[in-house]
C-alpha atoms as a PDB file:
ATOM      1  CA  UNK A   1      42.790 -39.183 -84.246  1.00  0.00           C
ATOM      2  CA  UNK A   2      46.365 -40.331 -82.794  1.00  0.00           C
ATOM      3  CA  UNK A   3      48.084 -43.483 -83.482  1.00  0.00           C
ATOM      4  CA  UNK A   4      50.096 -44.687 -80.611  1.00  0.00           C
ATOM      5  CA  UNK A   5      52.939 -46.929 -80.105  1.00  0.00           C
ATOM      6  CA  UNK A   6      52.425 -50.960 -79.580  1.00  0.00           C
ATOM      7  CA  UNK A   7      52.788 -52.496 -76.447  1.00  0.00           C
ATOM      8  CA  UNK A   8      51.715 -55.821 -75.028  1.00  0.00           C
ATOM      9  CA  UNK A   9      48.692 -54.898 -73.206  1.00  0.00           C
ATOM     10  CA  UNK A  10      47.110 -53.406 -76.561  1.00  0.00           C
ATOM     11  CA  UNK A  11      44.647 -56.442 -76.814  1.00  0.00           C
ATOM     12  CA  UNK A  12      42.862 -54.713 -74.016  1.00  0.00           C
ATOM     13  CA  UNK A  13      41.336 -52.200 -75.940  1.00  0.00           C
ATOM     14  CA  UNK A  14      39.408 -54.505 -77.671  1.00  0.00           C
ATOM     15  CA  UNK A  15      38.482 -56.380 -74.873  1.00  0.00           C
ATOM     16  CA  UNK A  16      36.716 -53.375 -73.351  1.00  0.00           C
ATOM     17  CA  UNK A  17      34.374 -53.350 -75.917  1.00  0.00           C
ATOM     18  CA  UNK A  18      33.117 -56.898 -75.141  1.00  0.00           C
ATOM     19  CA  UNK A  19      30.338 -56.295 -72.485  1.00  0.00           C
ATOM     20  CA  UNK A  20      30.491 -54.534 -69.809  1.00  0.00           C
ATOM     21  CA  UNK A  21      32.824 -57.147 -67.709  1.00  0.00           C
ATOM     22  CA  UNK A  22      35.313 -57.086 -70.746  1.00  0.00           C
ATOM     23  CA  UNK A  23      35.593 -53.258 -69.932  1.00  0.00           C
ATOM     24  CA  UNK A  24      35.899 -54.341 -66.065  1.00  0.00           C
ATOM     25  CA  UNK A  25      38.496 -56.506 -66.996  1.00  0.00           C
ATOM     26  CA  UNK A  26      40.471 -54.157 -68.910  1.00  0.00           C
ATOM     27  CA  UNK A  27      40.344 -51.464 -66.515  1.00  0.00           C
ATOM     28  CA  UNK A  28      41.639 -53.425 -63.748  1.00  0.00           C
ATOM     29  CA  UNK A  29      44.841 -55.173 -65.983  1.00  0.00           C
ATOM     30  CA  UNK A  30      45.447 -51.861 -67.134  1.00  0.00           C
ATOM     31  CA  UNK A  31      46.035 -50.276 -63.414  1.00  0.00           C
ATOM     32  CA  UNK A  32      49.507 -51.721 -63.036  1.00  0.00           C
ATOM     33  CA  UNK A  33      51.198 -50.125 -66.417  1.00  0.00           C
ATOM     34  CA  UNK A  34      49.236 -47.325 -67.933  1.00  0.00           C
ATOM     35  CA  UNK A  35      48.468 -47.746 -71.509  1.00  0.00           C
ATOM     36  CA  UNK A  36      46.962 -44.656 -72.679  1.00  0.00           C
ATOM     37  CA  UNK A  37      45.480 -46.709 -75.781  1.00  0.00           C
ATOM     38  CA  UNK A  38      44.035 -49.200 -73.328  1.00  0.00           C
ATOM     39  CA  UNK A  39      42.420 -45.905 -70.718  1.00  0.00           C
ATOM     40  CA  UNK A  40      41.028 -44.445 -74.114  1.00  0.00           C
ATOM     41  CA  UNK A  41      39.410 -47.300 -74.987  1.00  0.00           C
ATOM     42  CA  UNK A  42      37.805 -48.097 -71.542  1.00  0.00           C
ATOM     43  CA  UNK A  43      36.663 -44.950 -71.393  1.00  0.00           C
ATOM     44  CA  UNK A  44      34.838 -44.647 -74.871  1.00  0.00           C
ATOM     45  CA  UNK A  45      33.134 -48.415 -73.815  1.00  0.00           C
ATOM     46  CA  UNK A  46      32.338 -47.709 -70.655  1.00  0.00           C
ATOM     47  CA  UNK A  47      30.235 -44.536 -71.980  1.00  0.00           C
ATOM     48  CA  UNK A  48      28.927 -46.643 -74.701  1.00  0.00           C
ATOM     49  CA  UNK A  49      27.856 -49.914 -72.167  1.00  0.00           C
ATOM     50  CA  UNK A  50      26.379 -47.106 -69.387  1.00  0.00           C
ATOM     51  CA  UNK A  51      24.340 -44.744 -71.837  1.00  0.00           C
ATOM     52  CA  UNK A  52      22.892 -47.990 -73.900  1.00  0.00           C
ATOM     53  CA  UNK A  53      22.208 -49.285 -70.819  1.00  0.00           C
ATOM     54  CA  UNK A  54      19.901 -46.644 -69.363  1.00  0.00           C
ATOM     55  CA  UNK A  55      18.687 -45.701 -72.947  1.00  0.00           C
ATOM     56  CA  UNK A  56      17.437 -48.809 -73.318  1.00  0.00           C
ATOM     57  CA  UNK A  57      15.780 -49.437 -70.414  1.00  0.00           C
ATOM     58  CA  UNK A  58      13.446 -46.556 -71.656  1.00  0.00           C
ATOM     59  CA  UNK A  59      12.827 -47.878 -75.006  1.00  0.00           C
ATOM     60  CA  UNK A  60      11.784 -50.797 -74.085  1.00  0.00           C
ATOM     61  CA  UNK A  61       8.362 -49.280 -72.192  1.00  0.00           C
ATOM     62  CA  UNK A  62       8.307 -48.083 -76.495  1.00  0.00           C
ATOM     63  CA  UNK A  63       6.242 -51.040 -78.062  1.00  0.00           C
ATOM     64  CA  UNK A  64       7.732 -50.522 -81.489  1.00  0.00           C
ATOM     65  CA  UNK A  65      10.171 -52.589 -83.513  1.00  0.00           C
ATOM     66  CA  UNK A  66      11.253 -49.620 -85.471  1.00  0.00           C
ATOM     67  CA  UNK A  67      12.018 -47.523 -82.453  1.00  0.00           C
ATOM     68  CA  UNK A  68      14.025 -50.730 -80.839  1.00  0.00           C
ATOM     69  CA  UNK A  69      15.810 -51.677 -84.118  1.00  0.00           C
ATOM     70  CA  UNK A  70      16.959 -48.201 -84.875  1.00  0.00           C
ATOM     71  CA  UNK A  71      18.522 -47.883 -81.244  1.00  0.00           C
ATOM     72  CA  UNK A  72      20.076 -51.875 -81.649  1.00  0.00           C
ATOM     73  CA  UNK A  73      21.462 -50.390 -85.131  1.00  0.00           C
ATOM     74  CA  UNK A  74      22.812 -47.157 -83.442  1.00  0.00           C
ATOM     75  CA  UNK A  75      24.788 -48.660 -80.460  1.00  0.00           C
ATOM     76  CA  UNK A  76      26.123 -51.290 -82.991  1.00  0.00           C
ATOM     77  CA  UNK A  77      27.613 -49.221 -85.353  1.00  0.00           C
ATOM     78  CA  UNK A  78      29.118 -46.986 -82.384  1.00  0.00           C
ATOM     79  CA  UNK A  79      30.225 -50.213 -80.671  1.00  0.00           C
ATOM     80  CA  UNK A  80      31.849 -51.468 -84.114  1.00  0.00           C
ATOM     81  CA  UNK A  81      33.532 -48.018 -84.611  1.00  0.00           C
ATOM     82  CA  UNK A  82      35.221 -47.833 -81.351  1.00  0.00           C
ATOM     83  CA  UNK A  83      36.547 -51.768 -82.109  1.00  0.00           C
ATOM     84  CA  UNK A  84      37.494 -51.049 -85.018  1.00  0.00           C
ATOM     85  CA  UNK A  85      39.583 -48.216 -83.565  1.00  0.00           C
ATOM     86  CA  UNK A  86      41.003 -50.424 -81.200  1.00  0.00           C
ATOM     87  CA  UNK A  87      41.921 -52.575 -83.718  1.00  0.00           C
ATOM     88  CA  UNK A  88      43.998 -50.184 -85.659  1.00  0.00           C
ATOM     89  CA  UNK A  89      45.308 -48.768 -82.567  1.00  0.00           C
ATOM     90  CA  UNK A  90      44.085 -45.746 -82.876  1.00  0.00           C
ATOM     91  CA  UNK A  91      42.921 -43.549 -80.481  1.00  0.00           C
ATOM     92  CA  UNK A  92      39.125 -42.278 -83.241  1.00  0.00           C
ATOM     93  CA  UNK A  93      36.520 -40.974 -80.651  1.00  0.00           C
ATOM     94  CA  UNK A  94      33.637 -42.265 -81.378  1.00  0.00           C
ATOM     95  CA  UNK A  95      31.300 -39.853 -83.282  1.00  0.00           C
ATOM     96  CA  UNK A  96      28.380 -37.517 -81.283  1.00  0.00           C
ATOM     97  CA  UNK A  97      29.203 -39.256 -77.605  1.00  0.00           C
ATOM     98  CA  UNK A  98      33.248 -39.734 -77.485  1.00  0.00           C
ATOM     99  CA  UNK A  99      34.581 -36.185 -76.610  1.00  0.00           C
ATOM    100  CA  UNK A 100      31.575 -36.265 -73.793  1.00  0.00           C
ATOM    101  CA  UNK A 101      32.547 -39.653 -72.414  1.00  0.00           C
ATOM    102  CA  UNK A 102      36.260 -38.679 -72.938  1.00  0.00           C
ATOM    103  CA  UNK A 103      35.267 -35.630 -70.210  1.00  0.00           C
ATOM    104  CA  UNK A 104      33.165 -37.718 -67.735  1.00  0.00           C
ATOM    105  CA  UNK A 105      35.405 -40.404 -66.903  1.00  0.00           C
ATOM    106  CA  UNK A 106      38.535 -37.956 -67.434  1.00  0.00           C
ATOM    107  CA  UNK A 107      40.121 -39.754 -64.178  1.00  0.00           C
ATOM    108  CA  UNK A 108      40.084 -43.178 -65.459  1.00  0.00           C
ATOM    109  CA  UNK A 109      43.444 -44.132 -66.382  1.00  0.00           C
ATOM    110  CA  UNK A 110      45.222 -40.824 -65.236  1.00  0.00           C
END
């Protein structure tokens, strides 16, 4: 867990975590100045929006409301913890998945 420094484009970070055209967004403002913050960020959501994504897509052939709410209630809580993050301005990977998506999109925002 780092903190890092303020800077305008902070806001981002949160942003990425609002669907998956919020991370969009944020990835292409944060081309021009590099906010390390912001790349973290996009990084951890875009992992988040791609893996719930295809995850889900498989649970739903599952006819069970206990198998669908516990996956809703997992990607929630993940998706909370990485805002929440962002928030603080912290860069707090987010638990099980983060140093994995931290590896596979290594080259966004480098």
């Amino acid at each position: 867990m780092q903190e890092t420094s303020n800077s305008n484009n902070d806001s981002l970070a949160i942003v990425a975590y609002i669907t998956l055209i919020g991370t969009l967004i944020a990835f292409f403002m944060n081309r021009e100045v590099r906010n390390p913050l912001v790349s973290f960020h996009i990084r951890q959501a875009l992992g988040l929006w791609l893996l719930q994504m295809a995850l889900g897509y498989f649970i739903g052939a599952f006819d069970s409301w206990m198998i669908s709410t516990s996956f809703w209630i997992f990607f929630i809580v993940l998706f909370l913890y990485g805002i929440f993050g962002a928030v603080g301005k912290k860069m707090n990977e987010v638990p099980v998945l983060g140093p994995f998506f931290q590896k596979l999109f290594a080259t966004i925002g480098q």
